[in-house]
PDB file of N, CA and C in Angstrom:
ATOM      1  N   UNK A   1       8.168  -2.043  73.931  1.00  0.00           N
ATOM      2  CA  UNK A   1       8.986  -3.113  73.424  1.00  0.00           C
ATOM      3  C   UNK A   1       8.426  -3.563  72.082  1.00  0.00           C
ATOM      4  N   UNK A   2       9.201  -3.681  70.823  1.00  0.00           N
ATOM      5  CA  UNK A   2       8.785  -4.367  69.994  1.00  0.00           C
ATOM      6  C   UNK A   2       8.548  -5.636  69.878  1.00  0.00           C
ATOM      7  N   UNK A   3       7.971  -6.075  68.950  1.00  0.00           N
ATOM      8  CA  UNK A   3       7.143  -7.269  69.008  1.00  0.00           C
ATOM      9  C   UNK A   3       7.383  -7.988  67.558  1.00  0.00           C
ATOM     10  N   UNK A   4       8.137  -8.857  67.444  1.00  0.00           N
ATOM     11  CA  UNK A   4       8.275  -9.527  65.935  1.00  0.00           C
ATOM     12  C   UNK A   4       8.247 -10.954  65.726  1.00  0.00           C
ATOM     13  N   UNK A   5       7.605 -11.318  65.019  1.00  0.00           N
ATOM     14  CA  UNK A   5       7.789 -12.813  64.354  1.00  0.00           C
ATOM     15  C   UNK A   5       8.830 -13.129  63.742  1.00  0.00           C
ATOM     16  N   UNK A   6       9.806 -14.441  64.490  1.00  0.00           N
ATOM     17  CA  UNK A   6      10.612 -14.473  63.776  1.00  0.00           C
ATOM     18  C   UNK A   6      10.489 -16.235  63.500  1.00  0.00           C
ATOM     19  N   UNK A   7      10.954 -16.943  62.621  1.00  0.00           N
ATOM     20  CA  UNK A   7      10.869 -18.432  62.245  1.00  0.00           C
ATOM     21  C   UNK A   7      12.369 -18.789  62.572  1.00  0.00           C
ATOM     22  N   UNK A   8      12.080 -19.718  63.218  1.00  0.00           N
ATOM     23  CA  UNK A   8      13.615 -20.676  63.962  1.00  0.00           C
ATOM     24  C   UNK A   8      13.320 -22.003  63.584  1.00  0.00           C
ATOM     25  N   UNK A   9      14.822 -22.259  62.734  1.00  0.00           N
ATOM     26  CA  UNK A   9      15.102 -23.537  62.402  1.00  0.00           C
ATOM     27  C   UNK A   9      14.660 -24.486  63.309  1.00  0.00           C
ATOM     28  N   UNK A  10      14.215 -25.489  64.145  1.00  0.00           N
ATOM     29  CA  UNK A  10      14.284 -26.361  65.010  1.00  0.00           C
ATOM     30  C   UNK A  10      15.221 -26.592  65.733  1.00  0.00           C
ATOM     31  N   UNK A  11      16.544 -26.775  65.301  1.00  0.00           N
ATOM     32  CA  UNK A  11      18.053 -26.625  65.346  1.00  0.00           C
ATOM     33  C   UNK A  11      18.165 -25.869  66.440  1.00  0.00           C
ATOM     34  N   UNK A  12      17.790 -24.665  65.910  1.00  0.00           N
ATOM     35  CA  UNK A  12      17.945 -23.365  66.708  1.00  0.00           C
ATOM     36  C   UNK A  12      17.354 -23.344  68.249  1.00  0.00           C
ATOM     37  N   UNK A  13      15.770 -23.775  67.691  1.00  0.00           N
ATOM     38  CA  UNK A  13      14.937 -23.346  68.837  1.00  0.00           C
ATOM     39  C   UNK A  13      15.624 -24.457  69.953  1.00  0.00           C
ATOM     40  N   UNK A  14      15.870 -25.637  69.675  1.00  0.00           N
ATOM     41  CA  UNK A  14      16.653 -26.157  70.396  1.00  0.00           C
ATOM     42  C   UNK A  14      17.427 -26.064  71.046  1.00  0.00           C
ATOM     43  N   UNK A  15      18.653 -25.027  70.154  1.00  0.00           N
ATOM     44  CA  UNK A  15      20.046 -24.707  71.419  1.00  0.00           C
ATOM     45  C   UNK A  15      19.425 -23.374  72.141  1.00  0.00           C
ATOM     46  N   UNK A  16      18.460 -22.805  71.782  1.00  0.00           N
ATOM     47  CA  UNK A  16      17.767 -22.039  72.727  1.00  0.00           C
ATOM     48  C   UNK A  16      17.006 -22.193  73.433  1.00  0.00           C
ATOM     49  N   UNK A  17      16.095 -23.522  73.709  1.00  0.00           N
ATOM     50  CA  UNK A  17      15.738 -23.929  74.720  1.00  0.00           C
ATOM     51  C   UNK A  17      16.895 -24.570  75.945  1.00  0.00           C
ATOM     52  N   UNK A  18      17.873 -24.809  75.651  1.00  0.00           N
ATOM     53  CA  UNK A  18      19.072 -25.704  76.174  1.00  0.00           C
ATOM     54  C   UNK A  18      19.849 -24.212  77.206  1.00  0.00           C
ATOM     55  N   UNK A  19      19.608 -23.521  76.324  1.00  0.00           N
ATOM     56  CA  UNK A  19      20.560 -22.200  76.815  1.00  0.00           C
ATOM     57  C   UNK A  19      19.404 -21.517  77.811  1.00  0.00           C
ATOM     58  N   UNK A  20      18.161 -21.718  77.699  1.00  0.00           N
ATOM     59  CA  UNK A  20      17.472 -20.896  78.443  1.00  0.00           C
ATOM     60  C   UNK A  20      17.705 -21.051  80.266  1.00  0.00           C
ATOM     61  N   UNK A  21      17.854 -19.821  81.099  1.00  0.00           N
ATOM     62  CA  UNK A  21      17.829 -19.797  82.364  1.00  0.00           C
ATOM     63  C   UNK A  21      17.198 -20.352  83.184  1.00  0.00           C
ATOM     64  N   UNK A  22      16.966 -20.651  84.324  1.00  0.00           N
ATOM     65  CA  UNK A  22      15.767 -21.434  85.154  1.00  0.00           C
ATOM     66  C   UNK A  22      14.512 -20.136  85.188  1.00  0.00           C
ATOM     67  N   UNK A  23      13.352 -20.087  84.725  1.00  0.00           N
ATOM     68  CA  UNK A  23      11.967 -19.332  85.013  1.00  0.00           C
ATOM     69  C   UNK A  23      12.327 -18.454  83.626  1.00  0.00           C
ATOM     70  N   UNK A  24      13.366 -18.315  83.177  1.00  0.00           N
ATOM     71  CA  UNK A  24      13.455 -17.315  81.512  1.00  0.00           C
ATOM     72  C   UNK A  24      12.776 -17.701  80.591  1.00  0.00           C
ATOM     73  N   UNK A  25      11.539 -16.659  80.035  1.00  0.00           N
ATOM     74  CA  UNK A  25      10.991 -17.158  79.214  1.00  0.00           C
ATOM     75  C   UNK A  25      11.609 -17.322  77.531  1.00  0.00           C
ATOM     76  N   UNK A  26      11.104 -17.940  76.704  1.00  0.00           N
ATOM     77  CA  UNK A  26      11.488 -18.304  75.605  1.00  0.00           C
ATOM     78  C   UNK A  26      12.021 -16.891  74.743  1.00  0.00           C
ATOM     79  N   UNK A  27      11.408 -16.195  74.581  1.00  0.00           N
ATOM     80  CA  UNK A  27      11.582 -14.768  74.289  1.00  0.00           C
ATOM     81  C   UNK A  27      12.847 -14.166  74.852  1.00  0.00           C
ATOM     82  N   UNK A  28      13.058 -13.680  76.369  1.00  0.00           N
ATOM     83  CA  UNK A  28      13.815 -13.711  76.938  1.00  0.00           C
ATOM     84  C   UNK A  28      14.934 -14.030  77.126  1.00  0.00           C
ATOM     85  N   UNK A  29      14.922 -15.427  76.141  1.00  0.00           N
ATOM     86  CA  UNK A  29      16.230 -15.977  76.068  1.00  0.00           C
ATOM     87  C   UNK A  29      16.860 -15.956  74.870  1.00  0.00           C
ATOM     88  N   UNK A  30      15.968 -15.746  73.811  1.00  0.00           N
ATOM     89  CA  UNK A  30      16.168 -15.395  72.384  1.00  0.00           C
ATOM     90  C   UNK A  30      16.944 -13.968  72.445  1.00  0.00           C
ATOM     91  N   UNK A  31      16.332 -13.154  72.953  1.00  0.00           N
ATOM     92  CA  UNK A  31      16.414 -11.774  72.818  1.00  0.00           C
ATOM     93  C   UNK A  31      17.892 -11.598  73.857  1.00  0.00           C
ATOM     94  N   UNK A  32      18.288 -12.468  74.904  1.00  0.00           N
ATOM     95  CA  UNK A  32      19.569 -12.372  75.440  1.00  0.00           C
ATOM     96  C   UNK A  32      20.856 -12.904  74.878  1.00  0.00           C
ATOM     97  N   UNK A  33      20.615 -14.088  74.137  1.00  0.00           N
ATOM     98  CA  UNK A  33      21.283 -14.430  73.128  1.00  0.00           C
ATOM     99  C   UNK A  33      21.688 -13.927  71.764  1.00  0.00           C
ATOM    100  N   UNK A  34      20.923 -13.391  71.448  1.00  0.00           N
ATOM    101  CA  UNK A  34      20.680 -12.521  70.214  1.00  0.00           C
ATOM    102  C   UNK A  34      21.801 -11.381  70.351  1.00  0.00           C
ATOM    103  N   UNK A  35      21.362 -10.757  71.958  1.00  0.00           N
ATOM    104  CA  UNK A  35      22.338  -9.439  71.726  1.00  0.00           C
ATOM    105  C   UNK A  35      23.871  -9.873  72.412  1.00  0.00           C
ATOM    106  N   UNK A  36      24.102 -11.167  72.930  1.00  0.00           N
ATOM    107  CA  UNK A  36      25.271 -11.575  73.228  1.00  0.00           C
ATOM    108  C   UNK A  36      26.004 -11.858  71.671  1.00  0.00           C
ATOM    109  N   UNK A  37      25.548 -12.218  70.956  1.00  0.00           N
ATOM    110  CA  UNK A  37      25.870 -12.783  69.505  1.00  0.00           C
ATOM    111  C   UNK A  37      26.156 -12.085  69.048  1.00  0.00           C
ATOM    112  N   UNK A  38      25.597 -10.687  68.964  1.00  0.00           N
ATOM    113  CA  UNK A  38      25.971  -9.703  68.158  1.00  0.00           C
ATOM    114  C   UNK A  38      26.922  -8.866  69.230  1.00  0.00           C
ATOM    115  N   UNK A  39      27.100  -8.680  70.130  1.00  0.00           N
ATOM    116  CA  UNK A  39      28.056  -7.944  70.223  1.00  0.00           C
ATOM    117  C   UNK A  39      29.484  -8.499  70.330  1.00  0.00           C
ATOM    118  N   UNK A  40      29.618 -10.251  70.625  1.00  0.00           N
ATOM    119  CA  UNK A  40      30.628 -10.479  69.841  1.00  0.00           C
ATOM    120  C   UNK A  40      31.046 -10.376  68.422  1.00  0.00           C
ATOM    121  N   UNK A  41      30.210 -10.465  67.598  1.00  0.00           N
ATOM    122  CA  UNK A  41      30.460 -10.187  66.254  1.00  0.00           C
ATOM    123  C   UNK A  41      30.943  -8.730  65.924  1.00  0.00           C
ATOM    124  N   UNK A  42      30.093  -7.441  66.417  1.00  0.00           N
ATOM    125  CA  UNK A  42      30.122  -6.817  66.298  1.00  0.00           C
ATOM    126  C   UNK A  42      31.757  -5.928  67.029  1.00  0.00           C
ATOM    127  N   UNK A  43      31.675  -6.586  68.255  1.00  0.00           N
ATOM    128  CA  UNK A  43      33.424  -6.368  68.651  1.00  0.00           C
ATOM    129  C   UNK A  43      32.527  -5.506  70.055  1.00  0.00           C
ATOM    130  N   UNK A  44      34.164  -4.254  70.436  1.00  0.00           N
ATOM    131  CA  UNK A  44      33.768  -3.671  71.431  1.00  0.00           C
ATOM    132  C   UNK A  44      33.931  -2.266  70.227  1.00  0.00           C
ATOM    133  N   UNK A  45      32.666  -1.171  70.709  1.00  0.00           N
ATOM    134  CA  UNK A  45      32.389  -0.300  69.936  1.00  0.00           C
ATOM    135  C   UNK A  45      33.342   0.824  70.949  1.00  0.00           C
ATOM    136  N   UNK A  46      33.656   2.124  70.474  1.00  0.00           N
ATOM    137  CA  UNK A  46      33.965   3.018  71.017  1.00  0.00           C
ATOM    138  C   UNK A  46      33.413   3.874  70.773  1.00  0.00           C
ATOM    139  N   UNK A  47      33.222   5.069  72.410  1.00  0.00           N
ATOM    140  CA  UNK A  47      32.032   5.799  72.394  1.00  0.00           C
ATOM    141  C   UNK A  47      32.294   6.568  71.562  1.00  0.00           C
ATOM    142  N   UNK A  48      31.105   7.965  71.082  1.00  0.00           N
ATOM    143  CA  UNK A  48      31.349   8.420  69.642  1.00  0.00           C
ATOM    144  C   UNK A  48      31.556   9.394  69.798  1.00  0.00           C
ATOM    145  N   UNK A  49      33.015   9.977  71.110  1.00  0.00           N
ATOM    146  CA  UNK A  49      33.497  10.949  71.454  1.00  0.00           C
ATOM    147  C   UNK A  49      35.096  10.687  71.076  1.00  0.00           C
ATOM    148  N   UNK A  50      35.651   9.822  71.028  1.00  0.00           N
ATOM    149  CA  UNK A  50      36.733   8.835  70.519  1.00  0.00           C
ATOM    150  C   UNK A  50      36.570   9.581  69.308  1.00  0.00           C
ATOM    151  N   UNK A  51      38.089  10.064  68.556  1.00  0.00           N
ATOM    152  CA  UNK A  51      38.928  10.547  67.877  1.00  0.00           C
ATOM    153  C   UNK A  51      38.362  11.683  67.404  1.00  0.00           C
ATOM    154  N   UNK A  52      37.886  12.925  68.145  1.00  0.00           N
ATOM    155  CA  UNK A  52      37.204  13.562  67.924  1.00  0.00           C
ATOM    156  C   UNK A  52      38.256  14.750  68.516  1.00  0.00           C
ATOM    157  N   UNK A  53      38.025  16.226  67.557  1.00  0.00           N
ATOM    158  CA  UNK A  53      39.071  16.812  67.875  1.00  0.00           C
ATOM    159  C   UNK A  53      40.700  16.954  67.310  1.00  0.00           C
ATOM    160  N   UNK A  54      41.357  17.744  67.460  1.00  0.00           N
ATOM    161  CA  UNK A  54      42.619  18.121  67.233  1.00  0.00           C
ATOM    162  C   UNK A  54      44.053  17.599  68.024  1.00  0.00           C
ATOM    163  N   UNK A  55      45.089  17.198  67.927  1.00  0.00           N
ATOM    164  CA  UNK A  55      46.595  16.914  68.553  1.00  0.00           C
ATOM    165  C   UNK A  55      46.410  15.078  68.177  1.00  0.00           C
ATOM    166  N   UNK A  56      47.602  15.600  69.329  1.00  0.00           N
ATOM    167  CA  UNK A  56      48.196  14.391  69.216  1.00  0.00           C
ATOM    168  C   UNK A  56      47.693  12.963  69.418  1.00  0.00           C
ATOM    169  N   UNK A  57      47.484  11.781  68.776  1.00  0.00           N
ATOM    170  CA  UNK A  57      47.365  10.224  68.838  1.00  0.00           C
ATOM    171  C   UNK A  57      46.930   9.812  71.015  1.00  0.00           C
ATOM    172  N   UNK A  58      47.960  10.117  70.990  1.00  0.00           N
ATOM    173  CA  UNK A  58      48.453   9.819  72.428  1.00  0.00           C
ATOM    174  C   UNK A  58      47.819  10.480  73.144  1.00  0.00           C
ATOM    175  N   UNK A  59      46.873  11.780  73.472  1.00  0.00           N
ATOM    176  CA  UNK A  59      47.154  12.586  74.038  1.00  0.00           C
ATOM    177  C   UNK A  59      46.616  12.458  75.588  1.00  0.00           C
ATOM    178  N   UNK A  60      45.513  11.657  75.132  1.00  0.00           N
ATOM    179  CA  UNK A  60      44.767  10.829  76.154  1.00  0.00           C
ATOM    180  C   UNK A  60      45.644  10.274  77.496  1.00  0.00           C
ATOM    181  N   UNK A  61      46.372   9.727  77.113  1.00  0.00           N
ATOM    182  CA  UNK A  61      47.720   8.805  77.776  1.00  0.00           C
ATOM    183  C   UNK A  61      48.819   9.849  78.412  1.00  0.00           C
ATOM    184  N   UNK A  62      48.970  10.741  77.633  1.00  0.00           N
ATOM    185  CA  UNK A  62      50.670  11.735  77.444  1.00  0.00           C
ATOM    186  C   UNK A  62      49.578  13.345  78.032  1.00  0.00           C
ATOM    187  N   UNK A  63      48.608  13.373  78.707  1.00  0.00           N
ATOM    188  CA  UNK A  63      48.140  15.081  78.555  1.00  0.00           C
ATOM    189  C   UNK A  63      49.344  15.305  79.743  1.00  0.00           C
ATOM    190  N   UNK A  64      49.168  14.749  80.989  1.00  0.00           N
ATOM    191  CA  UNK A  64      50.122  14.876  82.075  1.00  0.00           C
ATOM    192  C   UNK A  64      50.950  15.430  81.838  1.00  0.00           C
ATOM    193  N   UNK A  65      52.127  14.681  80.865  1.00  0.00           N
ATOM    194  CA  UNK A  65      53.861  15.335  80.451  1.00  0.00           C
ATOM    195  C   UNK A  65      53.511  16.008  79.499  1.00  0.00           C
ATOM    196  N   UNK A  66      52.682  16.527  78.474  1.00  0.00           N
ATOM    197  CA  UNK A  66      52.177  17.925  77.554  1.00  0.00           C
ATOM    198  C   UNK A  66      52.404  19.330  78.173  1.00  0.00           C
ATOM    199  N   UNK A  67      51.265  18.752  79.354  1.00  0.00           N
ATOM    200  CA  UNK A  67      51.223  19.861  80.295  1.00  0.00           C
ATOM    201  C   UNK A  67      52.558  20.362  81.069  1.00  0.00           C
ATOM    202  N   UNK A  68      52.938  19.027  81.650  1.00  0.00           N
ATOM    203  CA  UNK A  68      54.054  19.491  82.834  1.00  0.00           C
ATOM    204  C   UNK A  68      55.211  19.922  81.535  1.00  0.00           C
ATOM    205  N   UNK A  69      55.276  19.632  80.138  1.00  0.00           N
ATOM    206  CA  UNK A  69      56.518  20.115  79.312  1.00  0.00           C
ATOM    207  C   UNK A  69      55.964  21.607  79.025  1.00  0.00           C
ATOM    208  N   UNK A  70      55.071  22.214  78.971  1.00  0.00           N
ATOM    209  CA  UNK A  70      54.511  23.510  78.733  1.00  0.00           C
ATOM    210  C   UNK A  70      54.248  24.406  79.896  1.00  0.00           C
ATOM    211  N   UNK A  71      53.989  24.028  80.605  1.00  0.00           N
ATOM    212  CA  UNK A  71      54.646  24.667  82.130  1.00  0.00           C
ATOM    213  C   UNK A  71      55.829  24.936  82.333  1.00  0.00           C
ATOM    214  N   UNK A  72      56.652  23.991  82.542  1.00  0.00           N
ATOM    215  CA  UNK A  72      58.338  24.042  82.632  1.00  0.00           C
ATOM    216  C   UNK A  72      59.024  25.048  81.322  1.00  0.00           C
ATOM    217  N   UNK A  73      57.955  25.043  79.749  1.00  0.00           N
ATOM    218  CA  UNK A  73      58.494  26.110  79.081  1.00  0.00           C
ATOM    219  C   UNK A  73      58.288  27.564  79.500  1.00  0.00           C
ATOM    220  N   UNK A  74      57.945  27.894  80.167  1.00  0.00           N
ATOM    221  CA  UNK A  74      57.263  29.314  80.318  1.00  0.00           C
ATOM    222  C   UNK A  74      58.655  29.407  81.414  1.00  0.00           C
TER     223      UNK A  74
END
């Protein structure tokens, strides 16, 4: 685990003592907050298999009737 110094406004350390869990240490609660914060900011990521490849937009959704329309052509 890394290990860093970081300086908190008072402000801060405050709504992070307020937010901390019952027995969560100070750290602990920084570091849970921290990555709640950022992954709202950051959004929801998509895995980095997503749009990868050739066809259609849809295909994900539509392979079913692709298939069953290419079957029924033969």
């Amino acid at each position: 685990m890394a290990r860093r110094t970081v300086n908190l406004p008072d402000s801060v350390e405050t709504v992070v003592r307020e937010l901390a869990e019952d027995g969560e240490s100070f750290s602990a609660t920084v570091a849970r907050l921290l990555e709640a914060g950022a992954r709202s900011v950051r959004g929801r990521r998509h895995p980095s298999y997503v749009a990868t490849g050739e066809g259609p937009e849809d295909l994900g959704r539509m392979a079913e009737s692709y298939l069953r329309d290419l079957a029924s052509a033969r």
